[in-house]
N, C-alpha and C. Protein backbone atom coordinates (compact mmCIF):
# COMPACT_ATOMS: atom_id res chain seq x y z
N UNK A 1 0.86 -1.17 0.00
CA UNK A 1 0.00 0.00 0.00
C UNK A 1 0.90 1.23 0.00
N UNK A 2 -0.23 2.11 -0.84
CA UNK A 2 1.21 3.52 -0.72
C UNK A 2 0.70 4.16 -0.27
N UNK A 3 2.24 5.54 0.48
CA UNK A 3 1.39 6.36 1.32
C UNK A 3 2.33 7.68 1.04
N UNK A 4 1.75 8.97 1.17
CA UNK A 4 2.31 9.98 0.92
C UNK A 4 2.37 10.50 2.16
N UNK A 5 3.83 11.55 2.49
CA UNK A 5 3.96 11.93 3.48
C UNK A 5 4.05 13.47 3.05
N UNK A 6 3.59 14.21 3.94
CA UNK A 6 4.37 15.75 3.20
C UNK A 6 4.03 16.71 4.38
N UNK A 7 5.16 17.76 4.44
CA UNK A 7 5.23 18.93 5.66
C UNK A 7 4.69 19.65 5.11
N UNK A 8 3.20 20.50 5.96
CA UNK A 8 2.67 21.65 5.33
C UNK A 8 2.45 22.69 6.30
N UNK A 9 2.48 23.99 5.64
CA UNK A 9 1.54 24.56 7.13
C UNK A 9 0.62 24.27 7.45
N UNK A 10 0.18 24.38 9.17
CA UNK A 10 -1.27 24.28 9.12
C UNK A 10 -2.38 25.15 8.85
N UNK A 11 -1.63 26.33 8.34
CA UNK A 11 -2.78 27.31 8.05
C UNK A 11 -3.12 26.52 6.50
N UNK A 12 -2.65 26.60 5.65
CA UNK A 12 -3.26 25.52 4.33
C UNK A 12 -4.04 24.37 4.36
N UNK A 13 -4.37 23.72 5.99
CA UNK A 13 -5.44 22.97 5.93
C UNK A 13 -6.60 23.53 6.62
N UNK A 14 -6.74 24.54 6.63
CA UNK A 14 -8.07 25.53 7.65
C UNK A 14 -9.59 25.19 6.16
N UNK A 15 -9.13 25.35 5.19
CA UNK A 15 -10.37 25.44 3.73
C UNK A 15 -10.63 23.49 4.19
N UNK A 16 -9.68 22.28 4.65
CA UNK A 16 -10.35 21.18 4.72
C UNK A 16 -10.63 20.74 5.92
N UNK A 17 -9.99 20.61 7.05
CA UNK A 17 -10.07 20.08 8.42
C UNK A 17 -9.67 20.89 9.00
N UNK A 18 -10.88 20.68 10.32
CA UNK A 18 -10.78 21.80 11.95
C UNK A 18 -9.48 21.24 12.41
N UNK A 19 -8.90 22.05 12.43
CA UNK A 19 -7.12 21.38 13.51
C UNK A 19 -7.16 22.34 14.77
N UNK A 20 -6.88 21.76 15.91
CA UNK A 20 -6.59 22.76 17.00
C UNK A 20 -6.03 23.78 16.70
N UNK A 21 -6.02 24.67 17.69
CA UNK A 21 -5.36 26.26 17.67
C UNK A 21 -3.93 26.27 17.62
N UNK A 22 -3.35 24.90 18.18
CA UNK A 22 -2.18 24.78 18.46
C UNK A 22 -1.65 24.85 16.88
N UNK A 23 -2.65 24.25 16.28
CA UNK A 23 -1.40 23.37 14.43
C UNK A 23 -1.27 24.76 13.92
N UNK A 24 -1.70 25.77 14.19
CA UNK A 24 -1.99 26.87 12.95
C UNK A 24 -0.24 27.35 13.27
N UNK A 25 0.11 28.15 12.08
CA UNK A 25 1.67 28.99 12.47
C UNK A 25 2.28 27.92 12.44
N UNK A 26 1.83 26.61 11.80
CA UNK A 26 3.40 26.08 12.29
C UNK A 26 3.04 24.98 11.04
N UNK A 27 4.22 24.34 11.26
CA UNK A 27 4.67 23.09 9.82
C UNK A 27 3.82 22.08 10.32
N UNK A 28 2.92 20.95 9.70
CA UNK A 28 2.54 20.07 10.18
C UNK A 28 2.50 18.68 9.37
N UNK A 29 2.98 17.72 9.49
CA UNK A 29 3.18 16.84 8.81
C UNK A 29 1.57 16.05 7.94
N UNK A 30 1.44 16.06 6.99
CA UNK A 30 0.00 15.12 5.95
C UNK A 30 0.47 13.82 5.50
N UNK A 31 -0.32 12.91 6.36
CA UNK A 31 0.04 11.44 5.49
C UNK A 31 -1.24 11.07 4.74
N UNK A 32 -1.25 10.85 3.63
CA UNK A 32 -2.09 10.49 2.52
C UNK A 32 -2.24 9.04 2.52
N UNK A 33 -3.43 8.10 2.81
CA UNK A 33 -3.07 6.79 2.29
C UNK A 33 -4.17 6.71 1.61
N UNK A 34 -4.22 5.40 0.44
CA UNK A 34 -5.62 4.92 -0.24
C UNK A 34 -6.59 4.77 0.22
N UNK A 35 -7.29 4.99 -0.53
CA UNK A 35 -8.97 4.40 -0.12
C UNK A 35 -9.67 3.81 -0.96
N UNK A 36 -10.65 3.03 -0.38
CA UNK A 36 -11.21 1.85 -1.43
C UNK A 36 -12.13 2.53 -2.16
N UNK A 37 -11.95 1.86 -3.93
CA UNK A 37 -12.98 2.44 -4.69
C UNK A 37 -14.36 2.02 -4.40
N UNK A 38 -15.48 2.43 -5.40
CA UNK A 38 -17.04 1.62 -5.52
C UNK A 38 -16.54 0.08 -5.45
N UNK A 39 -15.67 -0.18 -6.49
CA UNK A 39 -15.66 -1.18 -6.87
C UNK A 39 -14.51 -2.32 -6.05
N UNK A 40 -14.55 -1.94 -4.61
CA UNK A 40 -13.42 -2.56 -3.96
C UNK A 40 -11.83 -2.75 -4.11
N UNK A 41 -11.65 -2.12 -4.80
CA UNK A 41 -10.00 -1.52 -5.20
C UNK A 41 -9.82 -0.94 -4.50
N UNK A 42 -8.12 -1.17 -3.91
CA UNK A 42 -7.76 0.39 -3.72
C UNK A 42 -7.27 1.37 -4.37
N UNK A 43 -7.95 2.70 -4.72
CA UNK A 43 -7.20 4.09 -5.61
C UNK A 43 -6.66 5.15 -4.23
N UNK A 44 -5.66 5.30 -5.03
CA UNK A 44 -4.76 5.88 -4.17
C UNK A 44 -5.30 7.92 -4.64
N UNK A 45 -4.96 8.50 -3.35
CA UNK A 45 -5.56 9.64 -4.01
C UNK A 45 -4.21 10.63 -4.52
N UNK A 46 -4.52 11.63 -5.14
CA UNK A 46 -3.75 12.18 -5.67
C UNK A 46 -2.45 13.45 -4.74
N UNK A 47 -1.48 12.96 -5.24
CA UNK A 47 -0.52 14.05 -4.03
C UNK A 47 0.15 15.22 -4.45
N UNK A 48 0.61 15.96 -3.45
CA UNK A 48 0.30 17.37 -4.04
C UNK A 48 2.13 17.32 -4.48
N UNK A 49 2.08 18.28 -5.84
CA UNK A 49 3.71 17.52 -6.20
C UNK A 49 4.42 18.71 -5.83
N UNK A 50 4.08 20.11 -5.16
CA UNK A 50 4.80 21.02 -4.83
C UNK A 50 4.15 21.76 -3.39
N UNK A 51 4.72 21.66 -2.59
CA UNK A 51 4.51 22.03 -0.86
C UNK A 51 3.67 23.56 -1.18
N UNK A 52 4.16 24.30 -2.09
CA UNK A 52 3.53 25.52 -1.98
C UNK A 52 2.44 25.47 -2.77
N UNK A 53 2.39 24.32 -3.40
CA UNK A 53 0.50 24.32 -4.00
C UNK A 53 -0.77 24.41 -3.27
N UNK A 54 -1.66 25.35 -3.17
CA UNK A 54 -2.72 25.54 -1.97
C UNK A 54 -3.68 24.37 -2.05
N UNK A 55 -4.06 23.90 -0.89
CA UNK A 55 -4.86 22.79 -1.22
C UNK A 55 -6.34 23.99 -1.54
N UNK A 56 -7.28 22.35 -1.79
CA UNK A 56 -8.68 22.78 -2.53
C UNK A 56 -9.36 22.35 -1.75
N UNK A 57 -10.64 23.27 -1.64
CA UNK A 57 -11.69 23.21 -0.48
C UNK A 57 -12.38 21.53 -0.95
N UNK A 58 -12.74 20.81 0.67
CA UNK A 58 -13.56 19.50 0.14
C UNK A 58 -14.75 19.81 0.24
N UNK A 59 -15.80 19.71 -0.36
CA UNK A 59 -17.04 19.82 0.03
C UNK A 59 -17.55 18.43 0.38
N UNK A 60 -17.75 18.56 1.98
CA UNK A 60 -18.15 17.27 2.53
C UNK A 60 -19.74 17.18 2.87
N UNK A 61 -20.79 18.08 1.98
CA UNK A 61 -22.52 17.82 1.74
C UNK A 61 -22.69 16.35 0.99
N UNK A 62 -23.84 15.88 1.63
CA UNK A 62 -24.47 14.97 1.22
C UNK A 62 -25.45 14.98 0.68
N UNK A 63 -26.31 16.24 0.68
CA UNK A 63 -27.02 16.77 0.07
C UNK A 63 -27.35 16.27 -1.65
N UNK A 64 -28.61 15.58 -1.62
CA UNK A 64 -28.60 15.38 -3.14
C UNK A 64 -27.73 14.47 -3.71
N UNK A 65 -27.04 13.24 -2.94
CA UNK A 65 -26.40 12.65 -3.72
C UNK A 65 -27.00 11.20 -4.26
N UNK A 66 -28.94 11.42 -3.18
CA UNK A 66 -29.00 9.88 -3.73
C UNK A 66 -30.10 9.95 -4.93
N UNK A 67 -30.24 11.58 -5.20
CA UNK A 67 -31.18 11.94 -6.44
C UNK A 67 -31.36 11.04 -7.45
N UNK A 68 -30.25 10.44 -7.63
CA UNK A 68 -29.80 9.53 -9.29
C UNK A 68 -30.42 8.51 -8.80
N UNK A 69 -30.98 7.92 -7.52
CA UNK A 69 -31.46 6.45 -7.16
C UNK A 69 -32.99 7.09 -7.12
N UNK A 70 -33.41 7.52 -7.37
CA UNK A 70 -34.74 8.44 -7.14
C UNK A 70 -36.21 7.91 -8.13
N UNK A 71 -37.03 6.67 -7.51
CA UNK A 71 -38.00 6.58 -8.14
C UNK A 71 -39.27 7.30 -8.70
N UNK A 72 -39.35 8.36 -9.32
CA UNK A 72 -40.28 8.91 -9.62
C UNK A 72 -41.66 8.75 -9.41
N UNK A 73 -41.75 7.57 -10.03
CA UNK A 73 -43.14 6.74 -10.01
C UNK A 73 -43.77 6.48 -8.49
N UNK A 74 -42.65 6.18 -7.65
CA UNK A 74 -42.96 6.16 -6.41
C UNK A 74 -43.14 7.03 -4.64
N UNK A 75 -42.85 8.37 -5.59
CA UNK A 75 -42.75 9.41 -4.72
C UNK A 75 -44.37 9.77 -4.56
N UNK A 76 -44.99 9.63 -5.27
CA UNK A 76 -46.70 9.71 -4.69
C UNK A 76 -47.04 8.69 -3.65
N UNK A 77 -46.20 7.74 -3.63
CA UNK A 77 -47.12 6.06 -3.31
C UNK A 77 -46.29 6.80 -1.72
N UNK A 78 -45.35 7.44 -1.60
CA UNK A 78 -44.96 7.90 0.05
C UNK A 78 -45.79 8.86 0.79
N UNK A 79 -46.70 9.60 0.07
CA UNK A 79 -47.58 10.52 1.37
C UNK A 79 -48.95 9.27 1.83
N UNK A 80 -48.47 9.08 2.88
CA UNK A 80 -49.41 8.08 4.12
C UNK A 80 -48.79 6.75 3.97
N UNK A 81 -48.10 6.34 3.58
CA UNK A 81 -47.27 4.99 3.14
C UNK A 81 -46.90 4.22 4.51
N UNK A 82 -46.40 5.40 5.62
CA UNK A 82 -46.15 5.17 7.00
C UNK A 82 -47.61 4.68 7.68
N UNK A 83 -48.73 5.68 7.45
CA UNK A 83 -50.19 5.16 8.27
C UNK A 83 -50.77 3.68 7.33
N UNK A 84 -50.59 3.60 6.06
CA UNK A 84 -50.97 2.44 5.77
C UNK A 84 -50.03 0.80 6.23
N UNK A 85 -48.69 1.28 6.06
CA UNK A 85 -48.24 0.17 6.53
C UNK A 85 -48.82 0.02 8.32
N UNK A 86 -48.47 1.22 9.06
CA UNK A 86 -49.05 0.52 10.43
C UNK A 86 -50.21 -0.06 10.62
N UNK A 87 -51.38 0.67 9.70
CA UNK A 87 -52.65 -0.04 9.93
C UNK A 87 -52.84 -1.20 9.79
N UNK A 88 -52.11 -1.74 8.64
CA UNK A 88 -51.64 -3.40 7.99
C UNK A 88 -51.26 -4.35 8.81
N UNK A 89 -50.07 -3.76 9.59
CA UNK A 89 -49.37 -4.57 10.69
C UNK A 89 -50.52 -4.29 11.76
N UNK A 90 -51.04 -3.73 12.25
CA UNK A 90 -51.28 -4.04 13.28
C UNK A 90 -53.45 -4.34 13.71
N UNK A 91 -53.33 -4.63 12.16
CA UNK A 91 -54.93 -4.72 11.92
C UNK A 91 -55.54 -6.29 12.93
N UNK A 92 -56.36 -6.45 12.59
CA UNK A 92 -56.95 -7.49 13.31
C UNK A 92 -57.70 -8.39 12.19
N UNK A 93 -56.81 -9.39 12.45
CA UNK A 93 -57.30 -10.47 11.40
C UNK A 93 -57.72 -11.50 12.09
């Protein structure tokens, strides 16, 4: 497995991760390792090839990402879907 090591300031990681008050003003070491793809691989992520390159903001929203799984057809069949299933379960047969 590979892993990237690299000295940065810690003011250049304030746009991705909260770091204590302590990391800011000063050099702080980034170890990079892989992470598994969709598809159970590991892809290694990309490393930064010059210390003074600014990193890039992550946007960590989840917001909207399961839109693409989104049944259309079935977004009517959900207003009361909750009161009909309980009535079902717990009817008297």
């Amino acid at each position: 497995m590979e892993s990237i090591r690299q000295i940065v300031n810690g003011n250049d990681l304030k746009p991705i991760i909260t770091l204590p008050s302590s990391f800011y003003d000063t050099q702080v070491e980034v170890i990079v390792l892989p992470v598994y793809d969709k598809g159970g691989h590991f892809t290694a992520l990309p490393a930064l090839s010059d210390p003074d390159t600014p990193l890039k903001p992550v946007n960590h929203s989840a917001f909207g990402r399961l839109k693409a799984y989104a049944n259309i057809s079935l977004i009517q069949e959900e207003e009361g879907a909750w009161e009909k299933a309980a009535a079902e379960k717990h009817a008297i047969h």
